[in-house]
C-alpha atoms as a PDB file:
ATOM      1  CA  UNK A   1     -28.380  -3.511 -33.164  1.00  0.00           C
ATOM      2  CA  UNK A   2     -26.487  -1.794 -30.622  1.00  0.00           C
ATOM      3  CA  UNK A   3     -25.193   1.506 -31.220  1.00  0.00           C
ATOM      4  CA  UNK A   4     -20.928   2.330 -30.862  1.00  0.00           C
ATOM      5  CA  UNK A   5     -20.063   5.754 -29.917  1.00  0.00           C
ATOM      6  CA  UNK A   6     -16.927   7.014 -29.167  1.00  0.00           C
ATOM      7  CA  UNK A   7     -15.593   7.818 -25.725  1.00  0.00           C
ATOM      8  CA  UNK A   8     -16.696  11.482 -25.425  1.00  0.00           C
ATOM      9  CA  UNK A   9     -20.364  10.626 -26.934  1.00  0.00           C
ATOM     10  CA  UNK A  10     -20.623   7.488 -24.570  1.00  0.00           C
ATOM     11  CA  UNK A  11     -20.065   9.983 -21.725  1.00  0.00           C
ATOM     12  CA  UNK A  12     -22.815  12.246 -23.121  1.00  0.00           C
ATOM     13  CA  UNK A  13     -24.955   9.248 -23.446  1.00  0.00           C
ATOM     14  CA  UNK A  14     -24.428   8.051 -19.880  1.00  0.00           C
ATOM     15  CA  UNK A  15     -24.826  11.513 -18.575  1.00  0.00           C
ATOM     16  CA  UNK A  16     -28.052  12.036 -20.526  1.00  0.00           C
ATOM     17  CA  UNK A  17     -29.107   8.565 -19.097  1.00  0.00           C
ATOM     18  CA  UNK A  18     -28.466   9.798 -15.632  1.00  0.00           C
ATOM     19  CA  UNK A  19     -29.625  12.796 -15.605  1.00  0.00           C
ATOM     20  CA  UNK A  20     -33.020  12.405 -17.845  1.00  0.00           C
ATOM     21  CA  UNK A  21     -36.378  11.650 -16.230  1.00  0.00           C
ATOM     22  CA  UNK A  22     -38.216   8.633 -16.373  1.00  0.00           C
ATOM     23  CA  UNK A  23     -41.971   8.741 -17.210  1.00  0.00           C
ATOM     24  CA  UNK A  24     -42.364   5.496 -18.496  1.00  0.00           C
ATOM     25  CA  UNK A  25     -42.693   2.639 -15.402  1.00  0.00           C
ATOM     26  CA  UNK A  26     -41.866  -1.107 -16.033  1.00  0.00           C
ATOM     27  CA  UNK A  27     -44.668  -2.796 -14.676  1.00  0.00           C
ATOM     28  CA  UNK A  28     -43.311  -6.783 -15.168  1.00  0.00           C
ATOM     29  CA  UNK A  29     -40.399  -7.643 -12.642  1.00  0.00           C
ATOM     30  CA  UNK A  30     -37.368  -8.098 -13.212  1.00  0.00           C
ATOM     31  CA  UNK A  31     -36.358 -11.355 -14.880  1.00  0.00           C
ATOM     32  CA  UNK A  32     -33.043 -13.111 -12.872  1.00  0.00           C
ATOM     33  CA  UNK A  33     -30.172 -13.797 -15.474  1.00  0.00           C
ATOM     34  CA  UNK A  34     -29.088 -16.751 -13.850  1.00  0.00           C
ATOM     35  CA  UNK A  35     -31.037 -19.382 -11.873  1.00  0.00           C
ATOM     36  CA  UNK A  36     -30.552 -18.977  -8.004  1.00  0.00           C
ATOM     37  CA  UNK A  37     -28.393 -21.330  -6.367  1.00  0.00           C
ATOM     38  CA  UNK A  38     -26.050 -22.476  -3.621  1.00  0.00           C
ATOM     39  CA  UNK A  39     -23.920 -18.792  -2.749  1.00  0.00           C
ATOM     40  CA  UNK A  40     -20.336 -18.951  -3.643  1.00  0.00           C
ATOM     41  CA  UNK A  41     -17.988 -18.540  -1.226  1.00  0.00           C
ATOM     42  CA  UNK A  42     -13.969 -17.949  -2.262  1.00  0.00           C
ATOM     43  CA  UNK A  43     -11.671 -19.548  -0.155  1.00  0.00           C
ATOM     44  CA  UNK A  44      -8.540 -17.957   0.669  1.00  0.00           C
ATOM     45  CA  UNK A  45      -6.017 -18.731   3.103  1.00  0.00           C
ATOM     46  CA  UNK A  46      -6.377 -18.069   6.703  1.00  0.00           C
ATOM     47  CA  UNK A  47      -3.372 -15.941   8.498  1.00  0.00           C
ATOM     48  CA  UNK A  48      -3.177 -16.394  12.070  1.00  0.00           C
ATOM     49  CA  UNK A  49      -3.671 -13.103  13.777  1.00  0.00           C
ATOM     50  CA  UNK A  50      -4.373 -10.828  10.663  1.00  0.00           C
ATOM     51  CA  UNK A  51      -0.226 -10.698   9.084  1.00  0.00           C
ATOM     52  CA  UNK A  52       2.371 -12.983   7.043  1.00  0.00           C
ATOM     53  CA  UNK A  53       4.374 -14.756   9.505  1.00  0.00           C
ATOM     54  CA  UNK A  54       7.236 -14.925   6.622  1.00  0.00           C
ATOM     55  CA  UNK A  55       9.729 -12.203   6.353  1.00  0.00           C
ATOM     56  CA  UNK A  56      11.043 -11.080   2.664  1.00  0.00           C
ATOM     57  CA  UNK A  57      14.564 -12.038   2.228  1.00  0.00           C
ATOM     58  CA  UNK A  58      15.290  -8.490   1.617  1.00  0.00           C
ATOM     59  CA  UNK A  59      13.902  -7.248   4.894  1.00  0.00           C
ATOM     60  CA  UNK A  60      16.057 -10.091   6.640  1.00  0.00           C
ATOM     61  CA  UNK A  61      19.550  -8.869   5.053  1.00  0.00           C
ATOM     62  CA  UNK A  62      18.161  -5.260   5.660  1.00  0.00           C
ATOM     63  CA  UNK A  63      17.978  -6.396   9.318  1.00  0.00           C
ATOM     64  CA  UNK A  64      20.912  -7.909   9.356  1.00  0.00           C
ATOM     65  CA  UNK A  65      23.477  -5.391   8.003  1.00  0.00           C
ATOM     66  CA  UNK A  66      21.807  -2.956  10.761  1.00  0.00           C
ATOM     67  CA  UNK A  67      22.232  -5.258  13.369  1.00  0.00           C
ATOM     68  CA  UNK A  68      25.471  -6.505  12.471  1.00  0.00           C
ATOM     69  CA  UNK A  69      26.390  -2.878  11.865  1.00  0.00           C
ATOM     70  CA  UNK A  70      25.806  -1.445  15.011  1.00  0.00           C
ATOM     71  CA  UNK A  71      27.449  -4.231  17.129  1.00  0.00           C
ATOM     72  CA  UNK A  72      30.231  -3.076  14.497  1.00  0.00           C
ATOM     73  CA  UNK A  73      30.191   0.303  15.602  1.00  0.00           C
ATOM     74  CA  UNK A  74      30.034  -0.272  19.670  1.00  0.00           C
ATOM     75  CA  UNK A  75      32.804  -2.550  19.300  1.00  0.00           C
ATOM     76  CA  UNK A  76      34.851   0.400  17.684  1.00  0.00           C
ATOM     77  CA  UNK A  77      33.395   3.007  20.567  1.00  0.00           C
ATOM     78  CA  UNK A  78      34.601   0.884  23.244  1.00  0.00           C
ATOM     79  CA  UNK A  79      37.816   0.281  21.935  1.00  0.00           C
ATOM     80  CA  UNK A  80      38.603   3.877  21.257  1.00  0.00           C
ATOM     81  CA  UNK A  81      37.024   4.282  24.822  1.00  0.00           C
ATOM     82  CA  UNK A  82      39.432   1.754  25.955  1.00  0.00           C
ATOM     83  CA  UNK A  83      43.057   3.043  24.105  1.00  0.00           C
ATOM     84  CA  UNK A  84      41.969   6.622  25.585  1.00  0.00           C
ATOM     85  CA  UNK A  85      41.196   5.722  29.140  1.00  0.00           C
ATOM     86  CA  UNK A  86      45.015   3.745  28.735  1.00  0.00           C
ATOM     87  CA  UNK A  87      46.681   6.920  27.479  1.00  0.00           C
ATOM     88  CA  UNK A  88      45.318   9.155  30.202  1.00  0.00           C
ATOM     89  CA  UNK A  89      46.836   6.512  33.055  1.00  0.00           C
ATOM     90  CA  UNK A  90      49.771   6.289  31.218  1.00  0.00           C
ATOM     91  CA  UNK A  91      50.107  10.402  31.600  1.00  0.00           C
ATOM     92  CA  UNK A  92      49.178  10.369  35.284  1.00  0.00           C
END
């Protein structure tokens, strides 16, 4: 009948497992719990060159919105370059 402790006393028992000497040697080998055969191998999808070739759809609109953002922005810059640069000849 096996014995059920509770989580602290399980711990003691392990420790006192560890830590307690053994005298007594097993002299008949070990018995195998299953009969050897063929080694399993899981097979799992190969990835060219180690990474995901798919991007997340978040990380595309991510991309997007920065890229789309920025050409945004320069187009602003320049024309504020541009209406400047116009006043100053129209003052010369």
């Amino acid at each position: 009948m096996t014995a059920v402790y509770t989580l602290p006393t399980a711990l003691l028992v392990a420790a006192a497992d560890i830590t307690a000497p053994t005298t007594v040697q097993s002299t008949t080998p070990p018995t195998p719990s299953t009969t050897p055969g063929a080694p399993f191998y899981e097979q799992v999808p190969i990835r060219i060159h180690g990474h995901d070739t798919s991007w997340p759809p978040v990380l595309v609109a991510s991309v997007l919105v920065v890229v789309l953002g920025g050409l945004f922005l320069a187009l602003v810059f320049l024309r504020n370059v541009r209406a400047a640069l116009r006043a100053e000849r129209r003052n010369d």
